[in-house]
Protein backbone atom coordinates (compact mmCIF):
# COMPACT_ATOMS: atom_id res chain seq x y z
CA UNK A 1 135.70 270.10 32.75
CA UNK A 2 135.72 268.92 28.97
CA UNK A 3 132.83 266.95 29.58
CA UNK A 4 130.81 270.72 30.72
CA UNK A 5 132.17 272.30 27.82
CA UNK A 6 131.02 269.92 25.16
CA UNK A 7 127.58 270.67 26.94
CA UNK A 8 128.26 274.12 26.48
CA UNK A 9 129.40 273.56 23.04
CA UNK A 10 125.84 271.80 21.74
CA UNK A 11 123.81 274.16 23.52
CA UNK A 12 125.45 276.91 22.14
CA UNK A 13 125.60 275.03 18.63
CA UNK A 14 121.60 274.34 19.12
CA UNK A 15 120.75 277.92 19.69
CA UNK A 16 122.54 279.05 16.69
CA UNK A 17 120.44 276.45 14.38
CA UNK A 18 117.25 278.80 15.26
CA UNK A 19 119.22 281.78 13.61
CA UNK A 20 120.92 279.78 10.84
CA UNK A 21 120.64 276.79 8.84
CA UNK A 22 124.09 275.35 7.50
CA UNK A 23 124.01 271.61 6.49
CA UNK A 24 127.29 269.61 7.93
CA UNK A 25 128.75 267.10 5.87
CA UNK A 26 127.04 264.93 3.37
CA UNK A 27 126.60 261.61 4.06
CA UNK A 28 126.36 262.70 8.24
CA UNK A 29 122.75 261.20 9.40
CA UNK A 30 120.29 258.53 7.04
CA UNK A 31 117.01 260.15 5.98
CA UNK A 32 114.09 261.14 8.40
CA UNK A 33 110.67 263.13 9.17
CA UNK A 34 109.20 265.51 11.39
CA UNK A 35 105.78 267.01 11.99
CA UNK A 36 104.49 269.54 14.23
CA UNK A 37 100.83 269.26 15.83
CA UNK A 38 98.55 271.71 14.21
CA UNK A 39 97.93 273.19 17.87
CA UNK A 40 100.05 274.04 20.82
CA UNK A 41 99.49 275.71 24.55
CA UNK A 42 100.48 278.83 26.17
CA UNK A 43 99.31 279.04 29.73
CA UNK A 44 99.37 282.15 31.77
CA UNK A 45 102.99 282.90 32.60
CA UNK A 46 104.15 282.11 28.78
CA UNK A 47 105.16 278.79 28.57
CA UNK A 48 104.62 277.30 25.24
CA UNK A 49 103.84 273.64 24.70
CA UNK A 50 104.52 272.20 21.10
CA UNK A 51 104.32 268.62 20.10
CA UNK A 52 104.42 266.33 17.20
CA UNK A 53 106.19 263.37 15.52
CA UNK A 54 109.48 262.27 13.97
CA UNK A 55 111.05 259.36 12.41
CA UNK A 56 114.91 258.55 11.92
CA UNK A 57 116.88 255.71 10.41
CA UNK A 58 120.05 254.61 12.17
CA UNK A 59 122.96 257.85 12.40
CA UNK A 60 125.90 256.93 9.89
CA UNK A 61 128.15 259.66 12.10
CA UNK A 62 128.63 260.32 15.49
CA UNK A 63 126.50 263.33 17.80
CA UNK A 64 123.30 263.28 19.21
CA UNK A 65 119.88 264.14 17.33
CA UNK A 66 117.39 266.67 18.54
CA UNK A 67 113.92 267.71 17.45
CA UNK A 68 113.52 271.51 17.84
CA UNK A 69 110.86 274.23 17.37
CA UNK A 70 110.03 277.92 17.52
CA UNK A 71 106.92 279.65 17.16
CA UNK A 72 106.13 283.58 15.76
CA UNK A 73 105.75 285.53 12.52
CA UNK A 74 107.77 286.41 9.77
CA UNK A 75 111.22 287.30 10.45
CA UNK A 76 110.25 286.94 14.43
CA UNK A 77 111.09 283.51 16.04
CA UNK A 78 110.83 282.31 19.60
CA UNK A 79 112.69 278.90 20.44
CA UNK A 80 110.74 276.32 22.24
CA UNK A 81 112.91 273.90 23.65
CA UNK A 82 114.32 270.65 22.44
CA UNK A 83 113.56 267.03 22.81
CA UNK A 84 116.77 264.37 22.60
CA UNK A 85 115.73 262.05 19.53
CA UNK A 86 116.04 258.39 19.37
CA UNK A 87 116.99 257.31 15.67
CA UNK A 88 115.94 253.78 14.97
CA UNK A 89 113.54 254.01 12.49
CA UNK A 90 110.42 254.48 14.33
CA UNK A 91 108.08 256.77 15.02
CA UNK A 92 108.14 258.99 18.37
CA UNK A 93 106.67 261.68 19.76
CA UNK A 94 108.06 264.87 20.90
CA UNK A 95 107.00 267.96 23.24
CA UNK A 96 108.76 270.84 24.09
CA UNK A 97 107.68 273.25 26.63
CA UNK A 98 109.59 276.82 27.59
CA UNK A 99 108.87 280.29 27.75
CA UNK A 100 110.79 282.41 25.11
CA UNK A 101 114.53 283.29 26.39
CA UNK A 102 113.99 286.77 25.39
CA UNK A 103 110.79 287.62 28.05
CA UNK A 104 107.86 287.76 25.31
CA UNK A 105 104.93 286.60 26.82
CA UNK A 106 103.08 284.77 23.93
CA UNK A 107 99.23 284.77 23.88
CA UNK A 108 96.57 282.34 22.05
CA UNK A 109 96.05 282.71 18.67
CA UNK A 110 97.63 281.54 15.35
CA UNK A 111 101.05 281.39 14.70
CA UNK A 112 103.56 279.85 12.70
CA UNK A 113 105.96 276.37 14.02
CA UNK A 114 108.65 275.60 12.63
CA UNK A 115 110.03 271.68 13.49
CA UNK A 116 113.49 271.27 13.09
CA UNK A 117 115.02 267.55 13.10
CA UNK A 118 118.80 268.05 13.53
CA UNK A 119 121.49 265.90 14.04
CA UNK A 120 124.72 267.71 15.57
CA UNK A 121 127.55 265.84 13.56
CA UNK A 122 130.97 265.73 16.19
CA UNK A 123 132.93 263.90 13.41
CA UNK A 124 135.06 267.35 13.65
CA UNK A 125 135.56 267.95 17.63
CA UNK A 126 132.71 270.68 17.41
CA UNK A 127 129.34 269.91 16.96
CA UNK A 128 127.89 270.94 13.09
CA UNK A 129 124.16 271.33 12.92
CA UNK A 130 122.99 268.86 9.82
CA UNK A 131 119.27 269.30 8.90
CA UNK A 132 117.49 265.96 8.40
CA UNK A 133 114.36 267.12 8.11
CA UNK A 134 111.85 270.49 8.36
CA UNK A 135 108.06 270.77 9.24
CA UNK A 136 106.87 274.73 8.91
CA UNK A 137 103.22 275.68 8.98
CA UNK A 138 100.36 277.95 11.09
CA UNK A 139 98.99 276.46 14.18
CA UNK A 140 96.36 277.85 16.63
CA UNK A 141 98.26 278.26 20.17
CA UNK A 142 95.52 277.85 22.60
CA UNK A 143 94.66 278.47 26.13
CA UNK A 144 96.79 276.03 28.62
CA UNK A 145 94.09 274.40 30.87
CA UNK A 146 94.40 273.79 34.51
């Protein structure tokens, strides 16, 4: 049971971080990067594909580390997933693929990403979203093939 409400707990936690961006503690997570490609995919039923890179030095607190994203205009946003990250001072890839939650069927053409490194500090007993790093820019969503 405590083990399905933790999960509950981050997801919840990790759909808030699309509305709003508090930093946790200092000193939570070393430095890092992200980047978004400057394309994704929508194929016919809406699913959005976004993809890019990140880089992460060794956590200094406990909780996991996701890359996430969203996609739209202005004030607009659409979450697209998230992608568990691996901090060891590499470079990875990412992708994350889903429809919007809310129903809105996106369609190709350019849009705005916004890349969202975030480390979800538990030093507390509930998960606190601290940034590491941002990527925002416009990208050209494009036809899915196949």
């Amino acid at each position: 049971m405590r083990g399905r409400l933790i999960a509950t707990g981050v997801s919840g936690v990790a759909g808030v971080l699309l509305l709003t961006v508090t930093p946790g503690p200092a000193g939570a997570t070393a430095a890092g990067a992200v980047s978004a490609d400057q394309s994704g995919t929508v194929a016919g039923d809406g699913t959005v594909t976004l993809s890019g890179t990140y880089r992460c030095s060794p956590l200094t607190g406990p909780g996991p580390v996701f890359v996430s994203s969203s996609v739209g205009t202005g004030s607009v946003r659409h979450g697209i997933g998230g992608t568990a990250a691996t901090c060891d001072g590499a470079e990875h890839s990412w992708v994350n693929r889903e429809r919007p939650a809310d129903g809105t069927k996106m369609t190709p053409g350019p849009t705005e990403i916004e890349a969202t490194l975030v480390h979800l500090d538990t030093r507390g007993g509930l998960p606190l979203p601290d940034i590491i790093a941002t990527d925002q820019h416009q990208i050209d969503l494009l036809p899915a093939k196949g």
